[in-house]
Protein backbone atom coordinates (compact mmCIF):
# COMPACT_ATOMS: atom_id res chain seq x y z
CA UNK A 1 -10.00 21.12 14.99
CA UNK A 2 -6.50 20.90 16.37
CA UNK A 3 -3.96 22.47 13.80
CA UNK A 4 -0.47 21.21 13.51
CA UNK A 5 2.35 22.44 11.23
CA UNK A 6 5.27 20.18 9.74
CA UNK A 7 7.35 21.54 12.10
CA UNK A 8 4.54 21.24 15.23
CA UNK A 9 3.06 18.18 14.86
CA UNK A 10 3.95 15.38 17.40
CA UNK A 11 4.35 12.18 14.56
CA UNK A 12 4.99 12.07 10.72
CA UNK A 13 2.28 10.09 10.00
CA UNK A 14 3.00 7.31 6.88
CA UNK A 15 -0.33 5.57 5.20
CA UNK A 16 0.71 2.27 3.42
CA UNK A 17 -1.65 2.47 -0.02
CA UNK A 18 -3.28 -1.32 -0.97
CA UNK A 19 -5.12 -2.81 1.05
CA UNK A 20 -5.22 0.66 3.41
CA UNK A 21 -6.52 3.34 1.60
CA UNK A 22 -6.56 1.24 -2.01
CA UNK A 23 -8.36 -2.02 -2.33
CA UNK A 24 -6.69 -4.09 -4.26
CA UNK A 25 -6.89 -7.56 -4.77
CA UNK A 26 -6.33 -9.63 -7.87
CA UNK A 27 -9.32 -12.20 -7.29
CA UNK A 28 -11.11 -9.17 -8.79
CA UNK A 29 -9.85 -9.75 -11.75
CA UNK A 30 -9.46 -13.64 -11.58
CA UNK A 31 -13.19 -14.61 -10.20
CA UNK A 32 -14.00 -13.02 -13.94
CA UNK A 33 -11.90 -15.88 -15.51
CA UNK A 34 -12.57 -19.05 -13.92
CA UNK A 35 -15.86 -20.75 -12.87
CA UNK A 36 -15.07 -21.57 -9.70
CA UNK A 37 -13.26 -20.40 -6.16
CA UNK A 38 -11.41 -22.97 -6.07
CA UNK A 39 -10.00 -23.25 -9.25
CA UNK A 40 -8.76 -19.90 -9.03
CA UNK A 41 -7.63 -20.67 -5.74
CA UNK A 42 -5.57 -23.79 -7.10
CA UNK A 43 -4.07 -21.27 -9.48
CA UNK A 44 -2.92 -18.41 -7.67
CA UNK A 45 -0.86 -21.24 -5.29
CA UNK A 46 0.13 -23.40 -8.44
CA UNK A 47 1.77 -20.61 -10.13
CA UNK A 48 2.85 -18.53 -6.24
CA UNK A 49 1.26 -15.27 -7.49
CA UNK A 50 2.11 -13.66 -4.40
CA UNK A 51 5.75 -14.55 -4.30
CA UNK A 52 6.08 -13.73 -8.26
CA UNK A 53 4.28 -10.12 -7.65
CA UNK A 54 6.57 -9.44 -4.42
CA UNK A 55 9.48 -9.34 -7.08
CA UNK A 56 7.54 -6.64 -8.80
CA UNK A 57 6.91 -4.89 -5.98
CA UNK A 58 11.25 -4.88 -5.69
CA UNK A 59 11.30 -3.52 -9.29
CA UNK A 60 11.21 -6.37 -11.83
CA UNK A 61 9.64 -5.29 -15.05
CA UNK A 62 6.57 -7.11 -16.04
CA UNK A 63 7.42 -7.79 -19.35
CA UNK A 64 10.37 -10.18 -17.67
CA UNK A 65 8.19 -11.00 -15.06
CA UNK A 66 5.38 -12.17 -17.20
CA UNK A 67 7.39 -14.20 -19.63
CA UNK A 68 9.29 -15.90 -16.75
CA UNK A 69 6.29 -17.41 -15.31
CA UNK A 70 4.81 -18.25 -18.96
CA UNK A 71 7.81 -20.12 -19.95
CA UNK A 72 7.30 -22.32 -16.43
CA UNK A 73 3.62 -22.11 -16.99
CA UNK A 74 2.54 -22.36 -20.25
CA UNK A 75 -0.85 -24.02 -20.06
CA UNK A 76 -1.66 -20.46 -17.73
CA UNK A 77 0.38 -18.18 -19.98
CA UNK A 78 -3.01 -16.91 -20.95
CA UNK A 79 -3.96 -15.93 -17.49
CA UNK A 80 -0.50 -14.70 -16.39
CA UNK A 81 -0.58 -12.39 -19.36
CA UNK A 82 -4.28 -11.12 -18.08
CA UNK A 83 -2.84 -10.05 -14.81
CA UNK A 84 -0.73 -7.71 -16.54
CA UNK A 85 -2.96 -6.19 -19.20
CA UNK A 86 -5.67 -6.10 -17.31
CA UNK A 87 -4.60 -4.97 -14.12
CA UNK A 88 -6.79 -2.46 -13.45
CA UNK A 89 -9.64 -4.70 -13.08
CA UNK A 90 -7.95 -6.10 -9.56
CA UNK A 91 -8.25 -2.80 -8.07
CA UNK A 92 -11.73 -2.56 -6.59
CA UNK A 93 -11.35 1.34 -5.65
CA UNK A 94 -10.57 3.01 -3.02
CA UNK A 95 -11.50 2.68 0.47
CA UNK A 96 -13.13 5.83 1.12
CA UNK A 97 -13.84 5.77 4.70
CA UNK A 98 -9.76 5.57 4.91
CA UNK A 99 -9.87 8.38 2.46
CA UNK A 100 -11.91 10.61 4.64
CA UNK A 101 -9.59 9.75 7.61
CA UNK A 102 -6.60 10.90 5.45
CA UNK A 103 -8.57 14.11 3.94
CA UNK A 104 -8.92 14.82 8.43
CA UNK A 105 -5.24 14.40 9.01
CA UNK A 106 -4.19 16.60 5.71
CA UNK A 107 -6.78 19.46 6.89
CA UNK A 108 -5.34 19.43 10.00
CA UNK A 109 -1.72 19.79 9.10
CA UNK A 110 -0.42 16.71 9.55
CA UNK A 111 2.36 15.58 7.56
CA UNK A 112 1.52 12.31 5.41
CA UNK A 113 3.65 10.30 3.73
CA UNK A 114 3.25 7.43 1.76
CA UNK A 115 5.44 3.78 1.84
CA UNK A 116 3.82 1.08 0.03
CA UNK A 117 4.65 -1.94 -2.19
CA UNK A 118 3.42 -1.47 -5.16
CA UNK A 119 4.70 -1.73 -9.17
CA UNK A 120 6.17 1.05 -10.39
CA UNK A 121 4.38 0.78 -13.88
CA UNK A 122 1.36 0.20 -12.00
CA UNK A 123 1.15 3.01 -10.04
CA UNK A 124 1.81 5.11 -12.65
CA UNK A 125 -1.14 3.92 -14.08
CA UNK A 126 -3.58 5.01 -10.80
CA UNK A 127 -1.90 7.73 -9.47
CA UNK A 128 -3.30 10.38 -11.92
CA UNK A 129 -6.91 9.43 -11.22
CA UNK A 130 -7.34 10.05 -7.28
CA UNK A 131 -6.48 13.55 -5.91
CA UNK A 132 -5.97 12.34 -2.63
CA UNK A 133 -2.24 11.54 -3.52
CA UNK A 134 -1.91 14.48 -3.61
CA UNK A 135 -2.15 15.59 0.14
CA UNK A 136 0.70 13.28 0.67
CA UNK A 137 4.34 15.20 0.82
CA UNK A 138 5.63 12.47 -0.84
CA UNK A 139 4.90 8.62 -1.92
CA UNK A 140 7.72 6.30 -1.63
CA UNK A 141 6.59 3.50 -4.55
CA UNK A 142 8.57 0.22 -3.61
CA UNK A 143 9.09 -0.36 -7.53
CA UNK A 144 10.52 3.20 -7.97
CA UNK A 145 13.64 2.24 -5.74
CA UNK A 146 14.01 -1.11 -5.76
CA UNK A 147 13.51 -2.34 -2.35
CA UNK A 148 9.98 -3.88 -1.06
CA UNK A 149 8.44 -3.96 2.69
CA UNK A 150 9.52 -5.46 5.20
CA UNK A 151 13.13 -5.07 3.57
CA UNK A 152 14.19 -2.52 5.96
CA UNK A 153 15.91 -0.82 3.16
CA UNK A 154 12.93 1.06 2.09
CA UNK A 155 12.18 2.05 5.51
CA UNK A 156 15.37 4.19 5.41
CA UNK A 157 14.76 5.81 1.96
CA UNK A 158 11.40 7.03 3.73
CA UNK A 159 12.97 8.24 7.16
CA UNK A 160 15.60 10.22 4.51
CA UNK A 161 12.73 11.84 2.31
CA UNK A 162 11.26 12.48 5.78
CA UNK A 163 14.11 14.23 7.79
CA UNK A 164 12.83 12.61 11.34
CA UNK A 165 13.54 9.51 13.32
CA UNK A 166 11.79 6.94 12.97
CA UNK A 167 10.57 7.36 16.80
CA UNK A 168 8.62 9.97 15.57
CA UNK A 169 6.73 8.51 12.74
CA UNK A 170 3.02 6.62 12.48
CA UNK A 171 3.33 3.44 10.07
CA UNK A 172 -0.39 2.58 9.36
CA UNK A 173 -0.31 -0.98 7.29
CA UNK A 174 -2.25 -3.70 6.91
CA UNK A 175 0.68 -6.04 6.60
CA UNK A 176 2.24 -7.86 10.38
CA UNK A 177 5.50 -8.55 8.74
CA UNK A 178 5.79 -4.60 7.65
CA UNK A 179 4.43 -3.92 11.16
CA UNK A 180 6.86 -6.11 12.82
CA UNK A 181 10.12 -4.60 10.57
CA UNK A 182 8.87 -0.88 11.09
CA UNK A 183 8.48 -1.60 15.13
CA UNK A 184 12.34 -2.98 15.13
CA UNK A 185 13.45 0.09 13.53
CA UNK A 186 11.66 2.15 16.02
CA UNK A 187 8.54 3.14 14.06
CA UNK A 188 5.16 3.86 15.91
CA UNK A 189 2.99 1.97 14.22
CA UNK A 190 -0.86 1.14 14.42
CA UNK A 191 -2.32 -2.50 12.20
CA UNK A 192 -4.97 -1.40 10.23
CA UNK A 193 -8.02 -3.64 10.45
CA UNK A 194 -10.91 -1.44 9.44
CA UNK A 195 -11.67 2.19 8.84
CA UNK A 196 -13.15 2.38 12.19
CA UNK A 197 -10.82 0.98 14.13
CA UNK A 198 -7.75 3.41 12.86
CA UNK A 199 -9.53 6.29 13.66
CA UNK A 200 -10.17 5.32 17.05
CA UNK A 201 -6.73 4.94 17.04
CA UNK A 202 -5.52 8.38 15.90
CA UNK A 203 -8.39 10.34 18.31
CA UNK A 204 -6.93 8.54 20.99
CA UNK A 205 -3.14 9.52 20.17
CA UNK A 206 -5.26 13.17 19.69
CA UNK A 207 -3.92 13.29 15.99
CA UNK A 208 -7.70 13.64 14.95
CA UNK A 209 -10.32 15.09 16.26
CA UNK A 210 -13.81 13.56 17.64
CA UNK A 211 -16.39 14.29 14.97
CA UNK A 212 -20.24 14.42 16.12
CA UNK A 213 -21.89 11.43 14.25
């Protein structure tokens, strides 16, 4: 296996976490609560769950969060609140084929980081359990500072924990609009689709090495 140090390796290479390495998704949690897909699909665009998380994702408390929306939505305020205390449940795991990709890169020296959009009370409440965090150098949480992807805000808090140009760092995301921002700031980047289809990816850019299946 090729070995690179911090110092020697060709790209920085930063792993978005949901959705990447973490599969998270709150119809996990909301196909347990309603009898049908499309009632729970009328609900998640009645109350814009995805808009009202992004502005957790920037840093708004839950607590304000979830009595905002109750107060506009009080015939849901039952299943707002369930979001919140019971957030583990849209969290399916993670995806461990990404996880074996990391565990490759991290054996081999590469440095990792970490940029994702993601609560800052909520992480707190998964990062203890997985060790792979841990081969990261560092996670930058998008609750933690305030700032959510594709801002391109939070792409300079990374590049400054980092201490390279952005010309010589891998964004791996499942996201095109955090693609898209990271590309105009000069990121390499790669879209994740699938497990299989990143690590094609890096053993083509010879960041990994060919394993014999």
């Amino acid at each position: 296996m090729k070995q690179f140090t911090a110092s020697a390796s060709p790209l920085t290479v930063v792993f978005d976490l949901g959705g990447v390495l973490m599969d998270w998704n709150p119809r996990y949690l909301y196909r347990k609560l309603f009898a049908s897909e499309k009632a729970m699909e009328d609900f998640l665009v009645e109350i814009d769950f995805f808009e009202w998380n992004q502005q957790q994702d920037a840093g708004r408390p839950y607590a304000v969060a979830v009595a905002e929306l109750c107060k506009i939505y009080p015939q849901h305020s039952d299943l707002i609140r369930a979001y919140d205390e019971r957030y583990l449940e849209s969290l399916n795991g993670p995806i461990w084929e990404t996880v074996t990709i990391l565990r490759r890169l991290w054996q081999a020296g590469v440095p990792l980081f970490g940029l994702s959009n993601w609560p800052a009370e909520k992480f707190r409440l998964v990062r203890p359990v997985y060790e792979f965090f841990d081969w990261f150098q560092e996670i930058v949480i998008s609750g933690e500072v305030g700032v959510a992807k594709p801002d391109p805000k939070i792409f300079e808090v990374l590049l400054d924990k980092v201490g390279r140009p952005a010309r010589e760092c891998l964004l791996i995301d499942d996201s095109s609009g955090n693609i898209e921002a990271a590309k105009g700031l000069g990121f390499q980047t790669i879209h994740f689709e699938h497990p299989a289809q990143l690590e094609a990816e890096l053993i083509q850019q010879e960041l990994l090495p060919v394993l014999q299946h």
